[in-house]
PDB file of N, CA and C in Angstrom:
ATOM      1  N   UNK A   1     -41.641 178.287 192.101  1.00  0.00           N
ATOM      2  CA  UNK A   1     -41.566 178.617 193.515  1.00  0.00           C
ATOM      3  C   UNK A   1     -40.104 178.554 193.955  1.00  0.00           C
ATOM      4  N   UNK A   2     -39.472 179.697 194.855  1.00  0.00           N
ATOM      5  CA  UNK A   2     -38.575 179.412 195.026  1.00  0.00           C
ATOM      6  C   UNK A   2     -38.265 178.620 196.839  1.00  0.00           C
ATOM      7  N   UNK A   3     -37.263 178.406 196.721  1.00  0.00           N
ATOM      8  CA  UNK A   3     -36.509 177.240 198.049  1.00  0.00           C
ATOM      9  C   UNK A   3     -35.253 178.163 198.578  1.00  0.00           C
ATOM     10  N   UNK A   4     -35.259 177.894 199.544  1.00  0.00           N
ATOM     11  CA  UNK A   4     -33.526 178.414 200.301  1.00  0.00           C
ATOM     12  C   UNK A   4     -33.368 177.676 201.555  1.00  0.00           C
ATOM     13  N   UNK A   5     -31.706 177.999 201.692  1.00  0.00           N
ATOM     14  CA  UNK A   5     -30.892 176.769 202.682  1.00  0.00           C
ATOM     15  C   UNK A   5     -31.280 178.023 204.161  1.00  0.00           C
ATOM     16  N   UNK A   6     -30.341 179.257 204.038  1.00  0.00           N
ATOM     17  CA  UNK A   6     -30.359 179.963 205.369  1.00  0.00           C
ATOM     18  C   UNK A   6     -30.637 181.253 205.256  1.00  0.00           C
ATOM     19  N   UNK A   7     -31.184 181.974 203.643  1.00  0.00           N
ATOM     20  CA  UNK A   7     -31.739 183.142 204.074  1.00  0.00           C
ATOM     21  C   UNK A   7     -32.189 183.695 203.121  1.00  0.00           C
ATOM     22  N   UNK A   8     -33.317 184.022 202.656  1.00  0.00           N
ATOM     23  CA  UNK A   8     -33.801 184.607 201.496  1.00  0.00           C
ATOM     24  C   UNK A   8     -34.874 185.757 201.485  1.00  0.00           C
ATOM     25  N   UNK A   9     -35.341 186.690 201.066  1.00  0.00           N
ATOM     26  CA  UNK A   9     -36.437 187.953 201.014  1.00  0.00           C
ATOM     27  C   UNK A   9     -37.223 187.779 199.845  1.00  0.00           C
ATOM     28  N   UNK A  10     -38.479 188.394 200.759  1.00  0.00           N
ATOM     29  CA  UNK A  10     -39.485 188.763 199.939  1.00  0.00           C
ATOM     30  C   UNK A  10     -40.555 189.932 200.106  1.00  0.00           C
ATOM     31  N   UNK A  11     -40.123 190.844 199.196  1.00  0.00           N
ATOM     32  CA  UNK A  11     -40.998 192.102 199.205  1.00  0.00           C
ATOM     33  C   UNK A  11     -40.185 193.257 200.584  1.00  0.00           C
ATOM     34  N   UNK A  12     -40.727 193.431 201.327  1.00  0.00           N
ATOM     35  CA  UNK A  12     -39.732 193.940 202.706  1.00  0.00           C
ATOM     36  C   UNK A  12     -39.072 193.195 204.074  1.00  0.00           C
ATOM     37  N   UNK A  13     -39.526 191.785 203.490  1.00  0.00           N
ATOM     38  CA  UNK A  13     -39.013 190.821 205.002  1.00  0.00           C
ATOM     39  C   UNK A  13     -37.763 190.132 204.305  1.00  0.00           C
ATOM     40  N   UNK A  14     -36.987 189.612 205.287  1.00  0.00           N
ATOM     41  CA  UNK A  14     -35.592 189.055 205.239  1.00  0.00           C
ATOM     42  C   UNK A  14     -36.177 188.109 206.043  1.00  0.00           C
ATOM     43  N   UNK A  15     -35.908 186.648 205.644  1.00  0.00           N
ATOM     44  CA  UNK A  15     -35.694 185.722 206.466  1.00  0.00           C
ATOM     45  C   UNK A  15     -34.528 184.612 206.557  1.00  0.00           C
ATOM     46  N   UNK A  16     -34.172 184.666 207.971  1.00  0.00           N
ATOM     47  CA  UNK A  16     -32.848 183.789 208.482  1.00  0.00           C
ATOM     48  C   UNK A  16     -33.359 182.659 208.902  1.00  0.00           C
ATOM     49  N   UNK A  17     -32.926 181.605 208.731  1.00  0.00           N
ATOM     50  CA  UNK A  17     -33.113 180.590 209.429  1.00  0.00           C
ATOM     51  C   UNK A  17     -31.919 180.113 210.701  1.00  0.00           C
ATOM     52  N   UNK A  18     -32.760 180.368 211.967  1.00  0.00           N
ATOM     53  CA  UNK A  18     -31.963 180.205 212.987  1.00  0.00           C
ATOM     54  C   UNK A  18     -32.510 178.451 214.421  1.00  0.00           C
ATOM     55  N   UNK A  19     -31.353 177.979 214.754  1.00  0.00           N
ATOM     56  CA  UNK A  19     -31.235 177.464 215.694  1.00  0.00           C
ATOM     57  C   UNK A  19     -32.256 177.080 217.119  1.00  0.00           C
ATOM     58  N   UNK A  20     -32.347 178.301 217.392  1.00  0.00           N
ATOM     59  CA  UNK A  20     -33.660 178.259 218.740  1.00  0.00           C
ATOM     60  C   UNK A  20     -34.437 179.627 218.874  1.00  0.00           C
ATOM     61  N   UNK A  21     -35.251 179.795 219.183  1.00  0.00           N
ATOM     62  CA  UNK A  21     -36.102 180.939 219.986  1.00  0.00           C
ATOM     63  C   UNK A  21     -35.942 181.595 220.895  1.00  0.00           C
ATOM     64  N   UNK A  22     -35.655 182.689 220.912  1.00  0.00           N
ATOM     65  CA  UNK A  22     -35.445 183.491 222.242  1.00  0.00           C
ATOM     66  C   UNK A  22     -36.330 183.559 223.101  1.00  0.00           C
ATOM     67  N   UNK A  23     -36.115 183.810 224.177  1.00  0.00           N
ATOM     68  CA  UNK A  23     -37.111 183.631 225.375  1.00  0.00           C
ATOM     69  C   UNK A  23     -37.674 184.830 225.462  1.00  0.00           C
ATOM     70  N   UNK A  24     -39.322 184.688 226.447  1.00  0.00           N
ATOM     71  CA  UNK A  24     -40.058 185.758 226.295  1.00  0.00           C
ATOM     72  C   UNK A  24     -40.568 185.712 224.842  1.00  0.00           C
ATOM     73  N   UNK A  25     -41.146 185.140 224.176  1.00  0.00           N
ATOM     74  CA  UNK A  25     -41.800 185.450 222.890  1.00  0.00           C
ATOM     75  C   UNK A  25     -43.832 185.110 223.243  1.00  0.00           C
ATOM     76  N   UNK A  26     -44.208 185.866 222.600  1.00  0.00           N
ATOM     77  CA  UNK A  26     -45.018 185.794 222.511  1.00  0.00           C
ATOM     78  C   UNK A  26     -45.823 184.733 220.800  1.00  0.00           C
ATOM     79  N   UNK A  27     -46.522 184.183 221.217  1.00  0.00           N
ATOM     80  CA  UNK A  27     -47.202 183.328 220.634  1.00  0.00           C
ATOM     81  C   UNK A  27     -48.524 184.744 219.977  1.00  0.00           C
ATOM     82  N   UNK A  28     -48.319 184.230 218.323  1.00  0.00           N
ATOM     83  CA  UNK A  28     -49.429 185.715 217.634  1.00  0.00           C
ATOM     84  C   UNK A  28     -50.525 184.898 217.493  1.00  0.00           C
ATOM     85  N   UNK A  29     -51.536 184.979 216.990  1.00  0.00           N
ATOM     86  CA  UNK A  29     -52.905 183.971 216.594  1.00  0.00           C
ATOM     87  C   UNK A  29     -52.340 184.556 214.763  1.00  0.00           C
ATOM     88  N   UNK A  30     -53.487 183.233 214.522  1.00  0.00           N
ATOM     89  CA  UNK A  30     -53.959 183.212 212.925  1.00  0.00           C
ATOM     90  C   UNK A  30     -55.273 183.824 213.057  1.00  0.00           C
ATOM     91  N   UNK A  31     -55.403 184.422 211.509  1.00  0.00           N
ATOM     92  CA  UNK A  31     -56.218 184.787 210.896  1.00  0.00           C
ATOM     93  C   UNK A  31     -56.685 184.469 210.180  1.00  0.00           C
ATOM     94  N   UNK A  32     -57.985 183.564 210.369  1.00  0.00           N
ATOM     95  CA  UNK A  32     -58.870 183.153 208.673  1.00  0.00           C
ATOM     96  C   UNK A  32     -57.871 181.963 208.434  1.00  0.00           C
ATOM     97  N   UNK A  33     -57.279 181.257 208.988  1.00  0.00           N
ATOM     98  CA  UNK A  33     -56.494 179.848 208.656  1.00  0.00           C
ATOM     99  C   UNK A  33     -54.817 180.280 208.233  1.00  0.00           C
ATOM    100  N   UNK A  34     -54.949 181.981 208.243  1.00  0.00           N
ATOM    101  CA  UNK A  34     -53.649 181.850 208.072  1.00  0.00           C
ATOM    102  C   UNK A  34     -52.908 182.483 208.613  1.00  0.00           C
ATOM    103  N   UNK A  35     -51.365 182.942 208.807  1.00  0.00           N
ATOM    104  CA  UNK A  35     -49.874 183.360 209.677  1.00  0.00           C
ATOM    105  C   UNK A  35     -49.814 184.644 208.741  1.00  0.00           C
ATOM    106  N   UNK A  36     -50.209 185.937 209.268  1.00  0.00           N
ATOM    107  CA  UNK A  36     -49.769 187.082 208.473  1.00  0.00           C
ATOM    108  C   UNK A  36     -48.551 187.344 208.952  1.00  0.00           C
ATOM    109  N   UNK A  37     -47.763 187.137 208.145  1.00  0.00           N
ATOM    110  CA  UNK A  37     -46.343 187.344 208.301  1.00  0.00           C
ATOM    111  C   UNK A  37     -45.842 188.802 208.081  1.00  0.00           C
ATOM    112  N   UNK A  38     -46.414 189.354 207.052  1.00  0.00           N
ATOM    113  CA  UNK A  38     -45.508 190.404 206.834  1.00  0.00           C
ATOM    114  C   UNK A  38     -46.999 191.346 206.350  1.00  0.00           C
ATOM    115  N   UNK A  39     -47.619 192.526 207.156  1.00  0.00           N
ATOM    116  CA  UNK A  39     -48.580 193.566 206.340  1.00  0.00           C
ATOM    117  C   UNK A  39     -47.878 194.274 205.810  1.00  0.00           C
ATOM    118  N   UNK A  40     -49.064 194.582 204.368  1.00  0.00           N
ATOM    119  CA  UNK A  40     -48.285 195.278 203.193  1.00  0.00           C
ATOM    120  C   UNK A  40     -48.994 196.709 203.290  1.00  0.00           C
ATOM    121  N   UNK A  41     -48.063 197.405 202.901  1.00  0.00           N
ATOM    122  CA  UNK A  41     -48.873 198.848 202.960  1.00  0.00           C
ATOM    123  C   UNK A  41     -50.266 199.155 201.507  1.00  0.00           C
ATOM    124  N   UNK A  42     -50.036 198.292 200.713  1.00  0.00           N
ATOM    125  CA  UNK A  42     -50.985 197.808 199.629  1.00  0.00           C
ATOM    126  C   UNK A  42     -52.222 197.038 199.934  1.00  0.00           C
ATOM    127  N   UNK A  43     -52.494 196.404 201.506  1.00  0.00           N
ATOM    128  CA  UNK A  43     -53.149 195.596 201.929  1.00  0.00           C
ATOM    129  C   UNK A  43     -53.423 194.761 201.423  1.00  0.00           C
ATOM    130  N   UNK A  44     -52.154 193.975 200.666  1.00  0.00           N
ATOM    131  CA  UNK A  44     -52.286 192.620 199.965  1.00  0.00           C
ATOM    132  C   UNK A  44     -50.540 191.761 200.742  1.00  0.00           C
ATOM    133  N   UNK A  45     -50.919 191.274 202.010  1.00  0.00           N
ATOM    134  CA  UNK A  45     -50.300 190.444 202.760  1.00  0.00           C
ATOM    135  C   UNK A  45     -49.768 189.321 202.441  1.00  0.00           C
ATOM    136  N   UNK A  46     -48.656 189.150 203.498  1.00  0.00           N
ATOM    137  CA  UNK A  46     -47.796 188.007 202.795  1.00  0.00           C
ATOM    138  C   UNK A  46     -47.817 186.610 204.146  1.00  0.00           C
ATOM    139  N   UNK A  47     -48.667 185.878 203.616  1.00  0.00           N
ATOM    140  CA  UNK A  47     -49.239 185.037 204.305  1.00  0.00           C
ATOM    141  C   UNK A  47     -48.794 183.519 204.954  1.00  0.00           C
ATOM    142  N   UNK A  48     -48.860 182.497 205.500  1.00  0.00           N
ATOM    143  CA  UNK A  48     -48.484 181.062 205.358  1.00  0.00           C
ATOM    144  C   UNK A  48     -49.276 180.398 205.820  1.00  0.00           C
ATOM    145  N   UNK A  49     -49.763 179.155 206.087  1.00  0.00           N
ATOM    146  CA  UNK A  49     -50.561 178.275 206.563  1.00  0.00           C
ATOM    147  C   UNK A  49     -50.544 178.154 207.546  1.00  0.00           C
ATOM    148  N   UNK A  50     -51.494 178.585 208.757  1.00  0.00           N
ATOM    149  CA  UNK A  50     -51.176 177.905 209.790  1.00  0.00           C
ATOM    150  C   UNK A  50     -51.527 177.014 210.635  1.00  0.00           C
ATOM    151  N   UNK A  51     -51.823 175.933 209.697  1.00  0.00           N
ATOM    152  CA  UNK A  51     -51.787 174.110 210.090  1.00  0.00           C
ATOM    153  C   UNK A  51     -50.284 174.226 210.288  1.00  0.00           C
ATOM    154  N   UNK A  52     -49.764 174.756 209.524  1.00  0.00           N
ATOM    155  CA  UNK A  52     -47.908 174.421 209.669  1.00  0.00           C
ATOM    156  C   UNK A  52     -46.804 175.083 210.510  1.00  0.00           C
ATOM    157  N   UNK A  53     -47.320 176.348 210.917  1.00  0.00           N
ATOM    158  CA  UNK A  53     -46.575 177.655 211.209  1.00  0.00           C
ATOM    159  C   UNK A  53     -47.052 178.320 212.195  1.00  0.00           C
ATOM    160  N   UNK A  54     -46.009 178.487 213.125  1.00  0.00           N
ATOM    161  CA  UNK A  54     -46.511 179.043 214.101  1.00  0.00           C
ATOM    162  C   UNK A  54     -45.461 180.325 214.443  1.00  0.00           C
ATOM    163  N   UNK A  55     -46.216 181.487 215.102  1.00  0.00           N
ATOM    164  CA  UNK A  55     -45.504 182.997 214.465  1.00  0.00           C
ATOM    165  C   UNK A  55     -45.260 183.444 216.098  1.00  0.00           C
ATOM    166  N   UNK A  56     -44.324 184.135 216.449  1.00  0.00           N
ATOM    167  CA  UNK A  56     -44.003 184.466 217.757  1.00  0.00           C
ATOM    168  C   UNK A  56     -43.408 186.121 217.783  1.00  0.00           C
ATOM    169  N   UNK A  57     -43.490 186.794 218.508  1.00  0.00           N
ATOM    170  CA  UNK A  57     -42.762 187.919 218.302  1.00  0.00           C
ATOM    171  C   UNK A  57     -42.326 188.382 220.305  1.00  0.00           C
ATOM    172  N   UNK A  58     -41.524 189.303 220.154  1.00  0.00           N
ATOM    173  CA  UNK A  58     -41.257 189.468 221.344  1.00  0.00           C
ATOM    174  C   UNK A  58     -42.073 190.916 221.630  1.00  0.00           C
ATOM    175  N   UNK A  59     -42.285 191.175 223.532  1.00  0.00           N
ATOM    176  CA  UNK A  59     -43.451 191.852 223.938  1.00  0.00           C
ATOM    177  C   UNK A  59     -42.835 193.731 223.413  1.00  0.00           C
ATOM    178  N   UNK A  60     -43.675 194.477 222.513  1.00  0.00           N
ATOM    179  CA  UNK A  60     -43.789 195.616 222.389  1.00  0.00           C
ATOM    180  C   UNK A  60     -42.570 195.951 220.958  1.00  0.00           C
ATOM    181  N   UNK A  61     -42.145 194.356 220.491  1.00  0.00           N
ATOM    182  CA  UNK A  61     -41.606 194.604 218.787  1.00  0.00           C
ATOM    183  C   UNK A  61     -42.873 194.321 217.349  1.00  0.00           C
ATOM    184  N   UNK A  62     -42.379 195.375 217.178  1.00  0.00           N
ATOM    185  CA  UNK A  62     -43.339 195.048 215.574  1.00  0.00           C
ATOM    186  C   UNK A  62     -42.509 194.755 214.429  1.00  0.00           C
ATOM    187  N   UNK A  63     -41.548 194.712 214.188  1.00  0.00           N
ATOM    188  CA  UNK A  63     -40.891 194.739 213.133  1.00  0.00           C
ATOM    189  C   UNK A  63     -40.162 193.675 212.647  1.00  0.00           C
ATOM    190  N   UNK A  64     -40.144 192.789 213.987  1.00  0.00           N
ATOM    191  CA  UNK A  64     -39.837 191.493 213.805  1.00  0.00           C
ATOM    192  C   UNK A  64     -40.284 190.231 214.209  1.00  0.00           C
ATOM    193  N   UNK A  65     -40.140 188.896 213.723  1.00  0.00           N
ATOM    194  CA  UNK A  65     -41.489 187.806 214.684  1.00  0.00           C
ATOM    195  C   UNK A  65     -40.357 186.656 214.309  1.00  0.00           C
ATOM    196  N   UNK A  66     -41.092 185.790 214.658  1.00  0.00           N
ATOM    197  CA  UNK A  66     -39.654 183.963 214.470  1.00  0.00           C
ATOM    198  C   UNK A  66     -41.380 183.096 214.388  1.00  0.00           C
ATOM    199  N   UNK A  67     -40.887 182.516 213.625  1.00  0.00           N
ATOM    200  CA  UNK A  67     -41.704 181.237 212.731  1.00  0.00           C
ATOM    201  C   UNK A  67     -41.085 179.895 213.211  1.00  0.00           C
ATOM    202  N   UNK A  68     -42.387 179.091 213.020  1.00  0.00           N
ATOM    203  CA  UNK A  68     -41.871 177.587 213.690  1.00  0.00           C
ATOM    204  C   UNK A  68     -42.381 176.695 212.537  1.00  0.00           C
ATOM    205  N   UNK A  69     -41.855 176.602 211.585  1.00  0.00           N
ATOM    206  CA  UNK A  69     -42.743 175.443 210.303  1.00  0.00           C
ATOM    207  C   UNK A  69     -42.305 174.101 210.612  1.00  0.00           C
ATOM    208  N   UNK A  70     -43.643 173.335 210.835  1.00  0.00           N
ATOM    209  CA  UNK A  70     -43.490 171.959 211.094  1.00  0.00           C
ATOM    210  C   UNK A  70     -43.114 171.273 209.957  1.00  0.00           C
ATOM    211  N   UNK A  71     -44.120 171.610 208.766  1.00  0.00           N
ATOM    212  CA  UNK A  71     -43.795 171.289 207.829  1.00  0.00           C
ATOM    213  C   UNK A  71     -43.777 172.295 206.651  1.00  0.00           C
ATOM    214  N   UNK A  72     -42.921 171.543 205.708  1.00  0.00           N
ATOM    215  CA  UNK A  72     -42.850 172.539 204.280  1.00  0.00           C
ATOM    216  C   UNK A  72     -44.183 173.116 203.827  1.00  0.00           C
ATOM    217  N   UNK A  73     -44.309 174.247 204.099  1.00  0.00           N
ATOM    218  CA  UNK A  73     -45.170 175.237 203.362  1.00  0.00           C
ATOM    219  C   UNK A  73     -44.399 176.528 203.008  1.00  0.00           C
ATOM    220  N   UNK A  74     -45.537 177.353 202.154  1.00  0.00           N
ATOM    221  CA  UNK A  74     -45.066 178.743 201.287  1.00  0.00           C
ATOM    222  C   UNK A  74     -45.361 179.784 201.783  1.00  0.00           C
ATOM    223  N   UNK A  75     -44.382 181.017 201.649  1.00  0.00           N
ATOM    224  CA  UNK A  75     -45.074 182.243 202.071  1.00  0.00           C
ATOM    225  C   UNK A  75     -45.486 182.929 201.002  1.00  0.00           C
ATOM    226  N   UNK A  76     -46.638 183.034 200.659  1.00  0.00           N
ATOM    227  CA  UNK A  76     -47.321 183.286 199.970  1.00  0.00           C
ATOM    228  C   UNK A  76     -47.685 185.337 199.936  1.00  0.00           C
ATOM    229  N   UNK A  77     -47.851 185.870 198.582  1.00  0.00           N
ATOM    230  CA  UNK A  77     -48.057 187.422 198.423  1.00  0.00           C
ATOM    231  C   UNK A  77     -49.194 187.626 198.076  1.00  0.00           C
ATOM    232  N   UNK A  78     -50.764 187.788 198.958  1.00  0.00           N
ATOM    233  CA  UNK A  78     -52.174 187.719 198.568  1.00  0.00           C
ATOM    234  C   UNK A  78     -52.351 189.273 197.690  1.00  0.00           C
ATOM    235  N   UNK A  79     -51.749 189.075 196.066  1.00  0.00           N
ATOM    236  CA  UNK A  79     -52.401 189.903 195.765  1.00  0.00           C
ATOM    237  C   UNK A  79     -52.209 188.994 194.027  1.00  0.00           C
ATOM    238  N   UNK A  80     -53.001 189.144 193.269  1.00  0.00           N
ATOM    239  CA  UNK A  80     -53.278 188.997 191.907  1.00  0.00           C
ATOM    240  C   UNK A  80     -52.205 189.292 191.192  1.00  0.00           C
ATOM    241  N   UNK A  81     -51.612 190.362 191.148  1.00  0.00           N
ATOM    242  CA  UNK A  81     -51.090 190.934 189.916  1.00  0.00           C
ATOM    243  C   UNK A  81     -50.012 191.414 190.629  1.00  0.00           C
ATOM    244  N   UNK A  82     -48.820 191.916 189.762  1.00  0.00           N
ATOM    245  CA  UNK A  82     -47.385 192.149 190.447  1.00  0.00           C
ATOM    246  C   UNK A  82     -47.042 191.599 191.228  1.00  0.00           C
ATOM    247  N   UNK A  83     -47.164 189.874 191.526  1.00  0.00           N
ATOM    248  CA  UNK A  83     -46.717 189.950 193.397  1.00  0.00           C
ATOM    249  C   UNK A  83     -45.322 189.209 192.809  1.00  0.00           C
ATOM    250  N   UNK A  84     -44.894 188.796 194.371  1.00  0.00           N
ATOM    251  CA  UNK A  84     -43.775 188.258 194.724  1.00  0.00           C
ATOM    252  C   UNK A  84     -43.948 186.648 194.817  1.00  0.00           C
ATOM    253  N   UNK A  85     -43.074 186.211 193.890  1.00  0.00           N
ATOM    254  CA  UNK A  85     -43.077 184.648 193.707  1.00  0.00           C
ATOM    255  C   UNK A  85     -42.835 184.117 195.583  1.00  0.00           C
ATOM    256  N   UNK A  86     -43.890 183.042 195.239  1.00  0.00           N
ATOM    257  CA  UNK A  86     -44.046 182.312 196.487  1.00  0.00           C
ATOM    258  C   UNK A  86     -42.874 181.651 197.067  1.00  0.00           C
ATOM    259  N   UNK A  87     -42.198 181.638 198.165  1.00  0.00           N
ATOM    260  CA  UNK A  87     -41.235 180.945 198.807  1.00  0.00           C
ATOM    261  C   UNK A  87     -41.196 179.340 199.653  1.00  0.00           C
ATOM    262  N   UNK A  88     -41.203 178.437 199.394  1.00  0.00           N
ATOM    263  CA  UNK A  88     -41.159 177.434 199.968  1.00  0.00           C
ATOM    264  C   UNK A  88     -40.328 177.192 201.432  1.00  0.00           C
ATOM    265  N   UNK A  89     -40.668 176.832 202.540  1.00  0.00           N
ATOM    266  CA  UNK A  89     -40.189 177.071 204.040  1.00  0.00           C
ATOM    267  C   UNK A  89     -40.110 175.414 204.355  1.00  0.00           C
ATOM    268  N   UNK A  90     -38.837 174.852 204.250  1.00  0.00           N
ATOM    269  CA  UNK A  90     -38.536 173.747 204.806  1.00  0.00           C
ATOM    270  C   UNK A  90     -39.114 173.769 206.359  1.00  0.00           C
ATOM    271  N   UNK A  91     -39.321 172.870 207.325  1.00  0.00           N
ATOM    272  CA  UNK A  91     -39.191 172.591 208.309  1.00  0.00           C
ATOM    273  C   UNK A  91     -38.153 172.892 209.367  1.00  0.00           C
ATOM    274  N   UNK A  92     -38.100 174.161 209.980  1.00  0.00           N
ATOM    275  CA  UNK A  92     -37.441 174.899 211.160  1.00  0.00           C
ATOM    276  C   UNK A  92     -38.268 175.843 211.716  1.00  0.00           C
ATOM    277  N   UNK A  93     -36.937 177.033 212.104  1.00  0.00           N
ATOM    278  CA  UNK A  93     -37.427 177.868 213.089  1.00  0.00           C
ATOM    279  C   UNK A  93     -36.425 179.153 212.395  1.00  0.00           C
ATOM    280  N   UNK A  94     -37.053 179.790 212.000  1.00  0.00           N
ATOM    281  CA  UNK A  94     -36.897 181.163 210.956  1.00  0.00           C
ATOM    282  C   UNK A  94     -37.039 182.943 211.870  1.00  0.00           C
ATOM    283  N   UNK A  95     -36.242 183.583 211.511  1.00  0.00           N
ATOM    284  CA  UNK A  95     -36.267 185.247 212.050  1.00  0.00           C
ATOM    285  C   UNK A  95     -36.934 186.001 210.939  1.00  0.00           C
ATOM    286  N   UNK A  96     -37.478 186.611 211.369  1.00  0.00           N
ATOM    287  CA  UNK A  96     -38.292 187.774 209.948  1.00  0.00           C
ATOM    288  C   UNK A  96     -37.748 189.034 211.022  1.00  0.00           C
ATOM    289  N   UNK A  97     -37.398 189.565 209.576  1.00  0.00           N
ATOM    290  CA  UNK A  97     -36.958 191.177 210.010  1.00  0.00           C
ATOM    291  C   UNK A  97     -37.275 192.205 208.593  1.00  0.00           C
ATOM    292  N   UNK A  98     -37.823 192.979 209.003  1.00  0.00           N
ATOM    293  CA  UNK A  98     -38.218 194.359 207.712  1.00  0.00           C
ATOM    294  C   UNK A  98     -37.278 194.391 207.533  1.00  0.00           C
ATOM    295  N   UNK A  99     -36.933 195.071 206.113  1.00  0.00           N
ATOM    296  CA  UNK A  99     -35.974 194.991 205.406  1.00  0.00           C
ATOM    297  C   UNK A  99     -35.871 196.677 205.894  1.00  0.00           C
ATOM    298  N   UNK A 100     -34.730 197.235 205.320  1.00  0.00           N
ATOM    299  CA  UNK A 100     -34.927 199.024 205.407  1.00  0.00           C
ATOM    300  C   UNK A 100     -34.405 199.263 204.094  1.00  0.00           C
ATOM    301  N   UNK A 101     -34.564 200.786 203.888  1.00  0.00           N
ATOM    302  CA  UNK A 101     -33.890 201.465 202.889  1.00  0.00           C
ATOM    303  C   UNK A 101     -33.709 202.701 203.175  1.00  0.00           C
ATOM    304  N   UNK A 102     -32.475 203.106 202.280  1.00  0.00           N
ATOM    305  CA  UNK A 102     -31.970 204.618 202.757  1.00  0.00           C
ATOM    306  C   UNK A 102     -32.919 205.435 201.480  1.00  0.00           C
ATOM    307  N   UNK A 103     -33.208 206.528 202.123  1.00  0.00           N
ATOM    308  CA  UNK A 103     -33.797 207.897 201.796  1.00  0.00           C
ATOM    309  C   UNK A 103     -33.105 209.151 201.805  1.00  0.00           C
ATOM    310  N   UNK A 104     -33.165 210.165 201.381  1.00  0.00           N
ATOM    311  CA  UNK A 104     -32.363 211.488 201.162  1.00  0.00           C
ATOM    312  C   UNK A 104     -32.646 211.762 202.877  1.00  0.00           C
ATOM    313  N   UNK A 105     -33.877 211.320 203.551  1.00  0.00           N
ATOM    314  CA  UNK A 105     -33.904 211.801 204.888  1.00  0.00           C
ATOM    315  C   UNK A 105     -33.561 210.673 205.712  1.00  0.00           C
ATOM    316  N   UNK A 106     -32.886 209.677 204.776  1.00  0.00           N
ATOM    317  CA  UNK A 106     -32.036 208.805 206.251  1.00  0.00           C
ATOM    318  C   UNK A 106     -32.863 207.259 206.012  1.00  0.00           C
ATOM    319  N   UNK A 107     -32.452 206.278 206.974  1.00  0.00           N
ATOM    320  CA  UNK A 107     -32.841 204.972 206.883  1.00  0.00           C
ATOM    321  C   UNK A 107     -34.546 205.050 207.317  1.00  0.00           C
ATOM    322  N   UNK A 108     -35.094 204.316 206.383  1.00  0.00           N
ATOM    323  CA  UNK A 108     -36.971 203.858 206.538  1.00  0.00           C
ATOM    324  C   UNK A 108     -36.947 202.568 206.654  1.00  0.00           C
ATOM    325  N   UNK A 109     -37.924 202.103 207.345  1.00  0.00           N
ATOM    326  CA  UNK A 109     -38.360 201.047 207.314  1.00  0.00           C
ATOM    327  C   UNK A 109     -38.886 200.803 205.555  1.00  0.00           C
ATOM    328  N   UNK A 110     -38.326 199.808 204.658  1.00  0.00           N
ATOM    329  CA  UNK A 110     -38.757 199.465 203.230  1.00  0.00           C
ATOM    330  C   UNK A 110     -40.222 199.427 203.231  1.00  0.00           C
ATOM    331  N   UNK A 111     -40.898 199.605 201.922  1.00  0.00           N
ATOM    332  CA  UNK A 111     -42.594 199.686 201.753  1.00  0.00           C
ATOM    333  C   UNK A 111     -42.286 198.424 200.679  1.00  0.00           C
ATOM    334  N   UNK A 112     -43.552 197.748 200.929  1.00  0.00           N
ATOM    335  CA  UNK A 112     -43.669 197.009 200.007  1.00  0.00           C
ATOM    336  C   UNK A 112     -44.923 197.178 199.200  1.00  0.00           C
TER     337      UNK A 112
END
């Protein structure tokens, strides 16, 4: 499993670990016990606990959300086969942002 100090990716999300929360955020619900962090276009999601984690995004963004981990848990890749090694999330307050990539027709939002 891997660990990081202030910023590491997995699959199409980038995560920073930042300071405070911007205002105006909206509070997301869990699903089934857990924080869908990141939907995959494979419909095998990249998930976290949320006894631990709490997911916020601001009103009418999709592409990005801020995480509140109380405690150390993983973001986890719900699929069997090919996935993305699990990430371990110290205790803060984290930015998720899609990753992009350039295309012959210009910048995309990355697929995972």
């Amino acid at each position: 499993m891997k660990t990081f100090h202030t910023s590491a990716a997995q699959g199409d999300g980038y995560f920073l670990r930042v300071e405070l929360l911007p205002e105006g955020l909206i509070k997301v619900n869990a699903d089934d016990g857990y924080v869908v962090v990141l939907h995959s276009e494979s419909g095998h999601s990249h998930v976290m606990d949320a006894r631990y984690v709490e997911m916020y995004r601001l009103p009418e963004e999709i592409y990005e959300c801020f995480l509140v981990v109380s405690q150390a848990t993983a973001l986890e890749h719900r699929r069997e086969f090919d996935t993305h090694e699990s990430i371990m999330f110290k205790p803060g307050t984290y930015r998720v942002r899609r990753q992009r990539e350039y295309s012959p027709e210009g910048w995309r939002r990355a697929a995972d």
